[in-house]
PDB file of N, CA and C in Angstrom:
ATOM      1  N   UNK A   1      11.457 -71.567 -33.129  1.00  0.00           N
ATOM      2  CA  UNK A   1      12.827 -71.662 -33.595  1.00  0.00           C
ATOM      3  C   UNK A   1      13.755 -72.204 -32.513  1.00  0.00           C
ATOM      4  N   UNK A   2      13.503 -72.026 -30.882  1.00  0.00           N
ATOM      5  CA  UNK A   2      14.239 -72.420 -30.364  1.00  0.00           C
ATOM      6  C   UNK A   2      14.314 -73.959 -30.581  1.00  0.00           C
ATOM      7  N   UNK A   3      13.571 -74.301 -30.233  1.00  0.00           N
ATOM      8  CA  UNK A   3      13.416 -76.131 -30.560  1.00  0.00           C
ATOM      9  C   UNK A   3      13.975 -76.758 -31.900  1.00  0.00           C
ATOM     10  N   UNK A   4      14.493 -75.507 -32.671  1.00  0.00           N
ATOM     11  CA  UNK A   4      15.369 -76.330 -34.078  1.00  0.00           C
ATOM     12  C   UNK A   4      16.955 -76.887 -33.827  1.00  0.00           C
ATOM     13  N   UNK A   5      17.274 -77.795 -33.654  1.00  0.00           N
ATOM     14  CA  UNK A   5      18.654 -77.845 -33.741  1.00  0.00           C
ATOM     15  C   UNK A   5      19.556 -77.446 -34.307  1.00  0.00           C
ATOM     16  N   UNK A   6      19.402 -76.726 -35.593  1.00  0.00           N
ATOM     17  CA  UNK A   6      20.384 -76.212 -36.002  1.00  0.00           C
ATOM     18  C   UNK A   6      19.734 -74.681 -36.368  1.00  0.00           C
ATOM     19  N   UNK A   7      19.545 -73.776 -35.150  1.00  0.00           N
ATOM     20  CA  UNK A   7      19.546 -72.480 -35.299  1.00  0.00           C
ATOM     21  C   UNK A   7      20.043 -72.007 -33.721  1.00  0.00           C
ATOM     22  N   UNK A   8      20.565 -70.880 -33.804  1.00  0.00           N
ATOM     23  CA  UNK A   8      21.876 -70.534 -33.237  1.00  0.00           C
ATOM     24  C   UNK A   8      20.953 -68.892 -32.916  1.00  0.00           C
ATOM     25  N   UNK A   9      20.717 -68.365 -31.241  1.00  0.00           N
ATOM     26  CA  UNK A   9      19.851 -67.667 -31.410  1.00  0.00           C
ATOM     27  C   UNK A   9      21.189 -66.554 -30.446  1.00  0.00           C
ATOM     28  N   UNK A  10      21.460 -65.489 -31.084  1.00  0.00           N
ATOM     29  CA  UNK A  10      22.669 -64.067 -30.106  1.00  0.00           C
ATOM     30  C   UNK A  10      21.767 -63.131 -30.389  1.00  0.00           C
ATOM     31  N   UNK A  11      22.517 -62.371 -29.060  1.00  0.00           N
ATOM     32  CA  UNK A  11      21.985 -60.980 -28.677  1.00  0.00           C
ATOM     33  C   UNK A  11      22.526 -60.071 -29.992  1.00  0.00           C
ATOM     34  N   UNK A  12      21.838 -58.668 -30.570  1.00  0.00           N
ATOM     35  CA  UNK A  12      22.497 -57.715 -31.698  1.00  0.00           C
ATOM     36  C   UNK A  12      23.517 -57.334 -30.566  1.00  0.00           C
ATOM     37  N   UNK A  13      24.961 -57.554 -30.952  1.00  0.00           N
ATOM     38  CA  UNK A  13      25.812 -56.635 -30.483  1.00  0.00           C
ATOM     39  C   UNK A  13      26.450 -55.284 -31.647  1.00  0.00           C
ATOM     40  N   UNK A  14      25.949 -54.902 -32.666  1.00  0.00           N
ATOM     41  CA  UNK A  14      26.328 -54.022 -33.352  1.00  0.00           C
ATOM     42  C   UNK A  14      26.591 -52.796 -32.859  1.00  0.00           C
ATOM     43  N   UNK A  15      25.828 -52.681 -31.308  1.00  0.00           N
ATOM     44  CA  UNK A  15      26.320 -50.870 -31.123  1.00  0.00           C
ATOM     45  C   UNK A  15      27.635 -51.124 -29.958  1.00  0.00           C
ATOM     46  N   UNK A  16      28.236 -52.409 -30.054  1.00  0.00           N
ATOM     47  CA  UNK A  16      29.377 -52.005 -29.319  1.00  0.00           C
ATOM     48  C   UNK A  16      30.810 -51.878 -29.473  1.00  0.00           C
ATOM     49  N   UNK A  17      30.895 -50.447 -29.185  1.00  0.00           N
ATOM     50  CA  UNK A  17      32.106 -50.518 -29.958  1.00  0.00           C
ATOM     51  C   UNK A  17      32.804 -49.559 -28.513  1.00  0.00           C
ATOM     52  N   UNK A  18      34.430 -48.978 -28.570  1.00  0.00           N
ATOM     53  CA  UNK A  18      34.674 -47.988 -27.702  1.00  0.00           C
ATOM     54  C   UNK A  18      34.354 -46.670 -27.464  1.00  0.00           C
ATOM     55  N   UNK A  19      34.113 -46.530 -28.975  1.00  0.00           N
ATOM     56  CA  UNK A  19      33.036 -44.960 -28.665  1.00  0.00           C
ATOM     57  C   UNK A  19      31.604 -45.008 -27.604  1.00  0.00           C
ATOM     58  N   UNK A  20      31.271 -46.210 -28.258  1.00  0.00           N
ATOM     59  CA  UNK A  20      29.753 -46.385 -27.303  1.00  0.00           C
ATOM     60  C   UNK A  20      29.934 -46.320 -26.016  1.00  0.00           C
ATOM     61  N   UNK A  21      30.847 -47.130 -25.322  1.00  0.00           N
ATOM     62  CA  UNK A  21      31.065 -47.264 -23.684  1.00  0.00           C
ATOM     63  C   UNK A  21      31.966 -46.017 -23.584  1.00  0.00           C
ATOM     64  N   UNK A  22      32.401 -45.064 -24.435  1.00  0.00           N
ATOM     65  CA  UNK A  22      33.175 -44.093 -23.338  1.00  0.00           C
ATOM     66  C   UNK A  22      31.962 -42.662 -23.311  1.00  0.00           C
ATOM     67  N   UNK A  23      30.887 -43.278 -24.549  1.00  0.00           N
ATOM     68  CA  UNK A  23      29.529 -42.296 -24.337  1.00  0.00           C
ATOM     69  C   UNK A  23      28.728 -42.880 -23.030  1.00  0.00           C
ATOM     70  N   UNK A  24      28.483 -44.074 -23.128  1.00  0.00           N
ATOM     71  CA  UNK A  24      27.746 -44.700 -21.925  1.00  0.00           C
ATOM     72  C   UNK A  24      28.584 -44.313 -20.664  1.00  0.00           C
ATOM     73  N   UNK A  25      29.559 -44.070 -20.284  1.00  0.00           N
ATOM     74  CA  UNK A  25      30.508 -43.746 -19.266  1.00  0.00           C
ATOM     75  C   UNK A  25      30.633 -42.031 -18.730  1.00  0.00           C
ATOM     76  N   UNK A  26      30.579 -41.594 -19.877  1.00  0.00           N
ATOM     77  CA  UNK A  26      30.546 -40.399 -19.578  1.00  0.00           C
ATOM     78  C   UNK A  26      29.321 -39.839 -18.866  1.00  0.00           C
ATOM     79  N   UNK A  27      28.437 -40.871 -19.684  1.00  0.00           N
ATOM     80  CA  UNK A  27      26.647 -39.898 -18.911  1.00  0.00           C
ATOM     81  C   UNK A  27      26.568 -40.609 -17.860  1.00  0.00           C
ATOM     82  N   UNK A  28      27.128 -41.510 -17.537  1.00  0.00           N
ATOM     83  CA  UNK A  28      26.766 -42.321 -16.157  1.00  0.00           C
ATOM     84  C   UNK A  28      27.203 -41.426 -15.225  1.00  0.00           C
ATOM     85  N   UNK A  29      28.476 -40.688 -15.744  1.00  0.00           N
ATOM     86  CA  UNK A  29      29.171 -40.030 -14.393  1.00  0.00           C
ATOM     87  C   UNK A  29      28.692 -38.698 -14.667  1.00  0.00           C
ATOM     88  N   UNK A  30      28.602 -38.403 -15.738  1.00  0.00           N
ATOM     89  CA  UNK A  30      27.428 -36.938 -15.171  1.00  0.00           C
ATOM     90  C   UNK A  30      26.258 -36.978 -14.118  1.00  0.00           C
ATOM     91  N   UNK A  31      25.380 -37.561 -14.466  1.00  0.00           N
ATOM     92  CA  UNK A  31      24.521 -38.195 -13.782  1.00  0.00           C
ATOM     93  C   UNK A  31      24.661 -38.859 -12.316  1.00  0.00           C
ATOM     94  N   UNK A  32      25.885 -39.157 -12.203  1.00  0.00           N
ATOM     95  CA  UNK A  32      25.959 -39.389 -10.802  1.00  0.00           C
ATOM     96  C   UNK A  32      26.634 -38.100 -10.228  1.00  0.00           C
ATOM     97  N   UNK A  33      27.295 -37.413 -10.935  1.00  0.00           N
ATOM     98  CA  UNK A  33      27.708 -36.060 -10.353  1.00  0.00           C
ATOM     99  C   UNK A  33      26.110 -35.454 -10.616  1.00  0.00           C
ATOM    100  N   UNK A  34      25.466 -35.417 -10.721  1.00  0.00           N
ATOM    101  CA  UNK A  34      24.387 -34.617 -10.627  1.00  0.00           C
ATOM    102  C   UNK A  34      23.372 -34.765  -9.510  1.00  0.00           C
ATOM    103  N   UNK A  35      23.541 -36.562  -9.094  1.00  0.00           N
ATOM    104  CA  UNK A  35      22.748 -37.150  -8.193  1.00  0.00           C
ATOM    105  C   UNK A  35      23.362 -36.908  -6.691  1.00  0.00           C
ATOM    106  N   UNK A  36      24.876 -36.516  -6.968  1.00  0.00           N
ATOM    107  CA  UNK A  36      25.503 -36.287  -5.510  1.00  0.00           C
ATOM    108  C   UNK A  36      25.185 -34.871  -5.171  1.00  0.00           C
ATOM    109  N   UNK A  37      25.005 -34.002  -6.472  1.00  0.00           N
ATOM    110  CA  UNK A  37      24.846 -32.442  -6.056  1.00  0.00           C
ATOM    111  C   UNK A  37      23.769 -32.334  -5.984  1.00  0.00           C
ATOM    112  N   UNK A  38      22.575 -33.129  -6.143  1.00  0.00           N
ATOM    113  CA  UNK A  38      20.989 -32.755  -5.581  1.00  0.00           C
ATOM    114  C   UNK A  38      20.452 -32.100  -6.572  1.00  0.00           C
ATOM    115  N   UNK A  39      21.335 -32.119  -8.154  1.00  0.00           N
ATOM    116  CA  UNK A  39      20.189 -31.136  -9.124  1.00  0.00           C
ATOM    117  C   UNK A  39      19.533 -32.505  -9.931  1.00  0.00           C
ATOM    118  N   UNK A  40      18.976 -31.879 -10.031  1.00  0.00           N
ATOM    119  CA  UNK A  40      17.751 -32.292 -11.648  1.00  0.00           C
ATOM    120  C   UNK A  40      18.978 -33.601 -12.727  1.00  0.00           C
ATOM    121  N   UNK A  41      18.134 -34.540 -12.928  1.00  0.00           N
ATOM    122  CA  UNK A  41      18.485 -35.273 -13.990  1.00  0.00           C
ATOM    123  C   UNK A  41      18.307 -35.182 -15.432  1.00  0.00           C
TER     124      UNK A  41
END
């Protein structure tokens, strides 16, 4: 399909929305608060 000229190949962006990145955000910084205090992931 790449080699067709007329097809048009995107990434699924359906899971992005602001809920998603303030979930993705939140566990990042748990997780790094967890990685600075030396416990368990």
């Amino acid at each position: 399909m790449v080699a067709l000229p007329n097809i048009l190949l995107t990434p699924h962006m359906g899971f992005v929305s602001e809920q998603v990145y303030r979930k993705f955000s939140t566990n990042v910084q748990q997780q790094l608060i967890q990685w600075l205090d030396e416990t368990a992931l």
